[in-house]
C-alpha atoms as a PDB file:
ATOM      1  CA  UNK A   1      26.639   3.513 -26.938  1.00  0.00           C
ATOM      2  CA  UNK A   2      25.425   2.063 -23.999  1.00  0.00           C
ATOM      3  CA  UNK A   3      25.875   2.776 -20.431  1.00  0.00           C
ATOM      4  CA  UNK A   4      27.071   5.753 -18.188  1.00  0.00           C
ATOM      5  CA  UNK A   5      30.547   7.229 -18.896  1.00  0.00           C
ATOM      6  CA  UNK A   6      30.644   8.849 -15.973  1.00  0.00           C
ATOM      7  CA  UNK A   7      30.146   7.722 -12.599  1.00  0.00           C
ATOM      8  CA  UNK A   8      26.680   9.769 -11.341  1.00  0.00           C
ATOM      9  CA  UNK A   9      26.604   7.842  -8.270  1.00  0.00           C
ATOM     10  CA  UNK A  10      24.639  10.566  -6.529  1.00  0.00           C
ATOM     11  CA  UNK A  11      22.205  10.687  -9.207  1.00  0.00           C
ATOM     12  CA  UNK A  12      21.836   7.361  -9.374  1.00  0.00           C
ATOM     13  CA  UNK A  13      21.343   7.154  -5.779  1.00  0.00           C
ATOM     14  CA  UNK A  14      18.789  10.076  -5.405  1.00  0.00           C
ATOM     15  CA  UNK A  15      16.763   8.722  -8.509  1.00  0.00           C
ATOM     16  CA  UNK A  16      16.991   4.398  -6.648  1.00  0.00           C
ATOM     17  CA  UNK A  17      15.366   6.568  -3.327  1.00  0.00           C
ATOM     18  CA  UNK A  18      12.258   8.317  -5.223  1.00  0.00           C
ATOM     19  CA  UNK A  19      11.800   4.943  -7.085  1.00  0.00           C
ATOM     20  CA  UNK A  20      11.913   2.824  -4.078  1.00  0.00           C
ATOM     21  CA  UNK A  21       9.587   5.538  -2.908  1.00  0.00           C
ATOM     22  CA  UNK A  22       7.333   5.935  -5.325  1.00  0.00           C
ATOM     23  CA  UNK A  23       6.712   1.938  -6.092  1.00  0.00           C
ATOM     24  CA  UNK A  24       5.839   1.230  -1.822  1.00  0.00           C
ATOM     25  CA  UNK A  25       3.149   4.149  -2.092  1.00  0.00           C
ATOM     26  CA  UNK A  26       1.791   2.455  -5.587  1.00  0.00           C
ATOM     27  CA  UNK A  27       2.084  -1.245  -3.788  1.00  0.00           C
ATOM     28  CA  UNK A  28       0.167   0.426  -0.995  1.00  0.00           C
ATOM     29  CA  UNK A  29      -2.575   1.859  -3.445  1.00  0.00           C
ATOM     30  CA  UNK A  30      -2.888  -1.229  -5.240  1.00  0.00           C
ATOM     31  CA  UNK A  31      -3.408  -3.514  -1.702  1.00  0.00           C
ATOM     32  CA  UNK A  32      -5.816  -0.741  -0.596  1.00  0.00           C
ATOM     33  CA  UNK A  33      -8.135  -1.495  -4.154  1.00  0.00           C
ATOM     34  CA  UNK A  34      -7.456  -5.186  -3.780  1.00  0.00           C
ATOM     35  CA  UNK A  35      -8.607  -4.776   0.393  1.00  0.00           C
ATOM     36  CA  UNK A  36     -11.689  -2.941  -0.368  1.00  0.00           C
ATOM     37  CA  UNK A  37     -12.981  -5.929  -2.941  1.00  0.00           C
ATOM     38  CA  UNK A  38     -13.130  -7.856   0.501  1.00  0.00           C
ATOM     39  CA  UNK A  39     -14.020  -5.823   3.374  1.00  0.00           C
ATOM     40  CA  UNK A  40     -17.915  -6.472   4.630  1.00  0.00           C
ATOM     41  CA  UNK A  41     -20.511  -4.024   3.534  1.00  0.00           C
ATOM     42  CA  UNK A  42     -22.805  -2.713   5.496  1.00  0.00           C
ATOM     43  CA  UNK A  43     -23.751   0.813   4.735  1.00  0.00           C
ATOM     44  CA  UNK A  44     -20.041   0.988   2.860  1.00  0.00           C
ATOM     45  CA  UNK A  45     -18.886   3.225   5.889  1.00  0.00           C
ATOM     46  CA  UNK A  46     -16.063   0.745   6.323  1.00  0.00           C
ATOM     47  CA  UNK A  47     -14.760   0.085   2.638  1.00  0.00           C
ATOM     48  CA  UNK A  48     -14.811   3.582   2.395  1.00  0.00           C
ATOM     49  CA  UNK A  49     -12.765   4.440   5.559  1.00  0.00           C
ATOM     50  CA  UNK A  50      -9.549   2.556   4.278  1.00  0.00           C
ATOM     51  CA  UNK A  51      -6.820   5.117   3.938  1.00  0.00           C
ATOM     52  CA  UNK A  52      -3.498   5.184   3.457  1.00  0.00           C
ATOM     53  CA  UNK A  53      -0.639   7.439   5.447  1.00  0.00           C
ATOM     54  CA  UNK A  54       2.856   7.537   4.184  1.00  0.00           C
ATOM     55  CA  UNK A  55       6.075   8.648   6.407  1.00  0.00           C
ATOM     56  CA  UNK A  56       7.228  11.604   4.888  1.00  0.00           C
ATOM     57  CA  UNK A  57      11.120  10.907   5.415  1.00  0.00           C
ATOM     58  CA  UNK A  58      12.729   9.580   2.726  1.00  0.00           C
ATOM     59  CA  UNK A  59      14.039   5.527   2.132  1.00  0.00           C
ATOM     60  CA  UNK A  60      15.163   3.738   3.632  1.00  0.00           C
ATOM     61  CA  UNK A  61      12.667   4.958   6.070  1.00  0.00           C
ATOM     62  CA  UNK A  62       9.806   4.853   4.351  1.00  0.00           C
ATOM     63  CA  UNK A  63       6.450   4.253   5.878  1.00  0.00           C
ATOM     64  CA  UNK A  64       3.162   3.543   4.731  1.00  0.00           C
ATOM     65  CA  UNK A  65       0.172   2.558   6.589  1.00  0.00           C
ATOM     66  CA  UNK A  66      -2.987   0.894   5.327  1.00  0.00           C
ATOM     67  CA  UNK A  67      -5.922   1.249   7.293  1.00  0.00           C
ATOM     68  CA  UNK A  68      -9.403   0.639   7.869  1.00  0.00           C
ATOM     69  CA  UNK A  69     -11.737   1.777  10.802  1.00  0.00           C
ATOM     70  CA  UNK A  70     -10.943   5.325  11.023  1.00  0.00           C
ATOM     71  CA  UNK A  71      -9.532   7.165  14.038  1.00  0.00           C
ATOM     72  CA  UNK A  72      -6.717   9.468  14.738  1.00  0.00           C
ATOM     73  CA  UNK A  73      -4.419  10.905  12.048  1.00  0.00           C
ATOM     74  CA  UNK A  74      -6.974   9.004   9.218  1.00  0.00           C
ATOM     75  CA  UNK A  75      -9.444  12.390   9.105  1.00  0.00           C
ATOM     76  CA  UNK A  76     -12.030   9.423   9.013  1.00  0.00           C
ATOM     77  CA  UNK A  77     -14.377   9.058  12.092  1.00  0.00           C
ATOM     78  CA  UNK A  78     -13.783   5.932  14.077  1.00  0.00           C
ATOM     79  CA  UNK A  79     -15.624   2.722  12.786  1.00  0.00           C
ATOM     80  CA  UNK A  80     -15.636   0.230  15.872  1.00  0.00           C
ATOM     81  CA  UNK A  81     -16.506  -2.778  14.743  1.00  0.00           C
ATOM     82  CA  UNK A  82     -13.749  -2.753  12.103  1.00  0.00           C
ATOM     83  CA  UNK A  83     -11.471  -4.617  14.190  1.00  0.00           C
ATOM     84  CA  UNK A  84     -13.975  -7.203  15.273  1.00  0.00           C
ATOM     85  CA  UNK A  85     -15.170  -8.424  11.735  1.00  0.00           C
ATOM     86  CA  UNK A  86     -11.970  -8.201  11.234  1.00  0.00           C
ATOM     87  CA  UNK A  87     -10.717 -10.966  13.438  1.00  0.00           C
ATOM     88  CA  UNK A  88     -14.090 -12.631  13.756  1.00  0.00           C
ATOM     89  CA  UNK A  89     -16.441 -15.302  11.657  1.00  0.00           C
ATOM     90  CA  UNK A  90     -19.441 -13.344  10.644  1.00  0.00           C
ATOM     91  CA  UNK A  91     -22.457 -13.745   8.110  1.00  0.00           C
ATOM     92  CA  UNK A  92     -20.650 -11.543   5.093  1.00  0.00           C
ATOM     93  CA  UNK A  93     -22.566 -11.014   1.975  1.00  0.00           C
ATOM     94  CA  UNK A  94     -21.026 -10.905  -1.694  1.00  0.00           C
ATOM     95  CA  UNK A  95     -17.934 -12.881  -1.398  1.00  0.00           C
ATOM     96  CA  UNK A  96     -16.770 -10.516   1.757  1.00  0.00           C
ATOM     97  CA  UNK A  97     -14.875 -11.815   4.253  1.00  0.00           C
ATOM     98  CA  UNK A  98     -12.645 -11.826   7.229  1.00  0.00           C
ATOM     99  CA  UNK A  99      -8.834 -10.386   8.008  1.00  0.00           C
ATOM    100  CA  UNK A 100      -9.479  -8.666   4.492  1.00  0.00           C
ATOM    101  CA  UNK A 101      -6.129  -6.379   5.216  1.00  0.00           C
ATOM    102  CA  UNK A 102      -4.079  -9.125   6.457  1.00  0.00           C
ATOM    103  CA  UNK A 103      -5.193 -12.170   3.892  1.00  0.00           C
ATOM    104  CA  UNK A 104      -4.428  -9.749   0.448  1.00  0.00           C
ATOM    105  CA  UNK A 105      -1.312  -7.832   2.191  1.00  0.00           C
ATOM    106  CA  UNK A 106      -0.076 -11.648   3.053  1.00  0.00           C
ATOM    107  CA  UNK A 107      -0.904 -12.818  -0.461  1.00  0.00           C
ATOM    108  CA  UNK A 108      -0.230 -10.103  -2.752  1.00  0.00           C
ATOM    109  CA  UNK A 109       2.094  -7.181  -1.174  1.00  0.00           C
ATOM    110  CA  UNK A 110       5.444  -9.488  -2.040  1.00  0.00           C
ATOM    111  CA  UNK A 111       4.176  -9.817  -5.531  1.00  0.00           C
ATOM    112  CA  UNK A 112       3.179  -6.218  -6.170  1.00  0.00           C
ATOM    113  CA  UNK A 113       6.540  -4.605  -4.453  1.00  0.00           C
ATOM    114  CA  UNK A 114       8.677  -6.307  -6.853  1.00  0.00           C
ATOM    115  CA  UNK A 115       6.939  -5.713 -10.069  1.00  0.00           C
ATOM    116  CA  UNK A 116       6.588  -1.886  -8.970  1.00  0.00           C
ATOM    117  CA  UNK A 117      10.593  -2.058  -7.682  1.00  0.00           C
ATOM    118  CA  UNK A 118      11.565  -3.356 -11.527  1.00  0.00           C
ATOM    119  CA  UNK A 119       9.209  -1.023 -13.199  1.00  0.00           C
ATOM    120  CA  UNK A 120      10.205   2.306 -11.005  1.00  0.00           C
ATOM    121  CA  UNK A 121      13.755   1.656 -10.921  1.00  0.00           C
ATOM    122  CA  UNK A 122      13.869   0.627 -14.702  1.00  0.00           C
ATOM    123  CA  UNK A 123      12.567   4.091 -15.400  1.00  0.00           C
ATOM    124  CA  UNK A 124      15.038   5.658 -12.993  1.00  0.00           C
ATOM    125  CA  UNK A 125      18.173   4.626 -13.939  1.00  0.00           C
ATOM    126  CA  UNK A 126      17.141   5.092 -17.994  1.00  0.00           C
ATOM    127  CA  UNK A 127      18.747   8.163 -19.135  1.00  0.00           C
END
């Protein structure tokens, strides 16, 4: 017999958070791979300097950060010129290119979110 017959709202609730949770961090893990297939090489010091830092508190105030360049609160040391090929035309090798946080979190972070909302809170709400 399907469905709940009893009402486990706070269940329900508590397992829609961790979901919602869970699914931003893997949309954030997935843009960081799909980031890293763009950003210029060098010496790699860049590509490898993209992190990610999550908010600890729980949704709806959930934060995650994707970042390249290093700095404070990254534990990577700081990578200057990450903001100016960044923002700027330069001679990148191997397909690499420009804005490569902004161009796949503007193409693909919609996309990803979703599938990893339906996915995560399918599992959640299964009993």
């Amino acid at each position: 017999m399907g469905g709940w017959t009893n009402w486990r709202g706070e269940v329900l609730i508590r397992r829609t958070d961790m979901a919602t949770s869970e699914a931003i961090q893997e949309t954030a893990e997935k843009l960081l791979e799909k980031m890293k297939q763009e950003v210029p090489l060098n010496e790699s010091s860049l590509m490898k300097s993209g992190t990610i830092t999550s908010k600890p508190n729980p949704y709806p105030e959930v934060a995650v950060c994707i970042s390249f360049g290093g700095g404070q609160g990254t534990g990577k040391p700081i990578i200057p010129y990450a903001k100016r090929w960044h923002e700027n035309d330069a001679h990148f090798q191997r397909g690499r290119k420009k804005r490569y946080v902004a161009d796949p979190f503007n193409k693909e972070a919609n996309t990803l979110l979703n599938i990893n909302l339906q996915k995560r809170t399918k599992e959640a709400w299964a009993e």
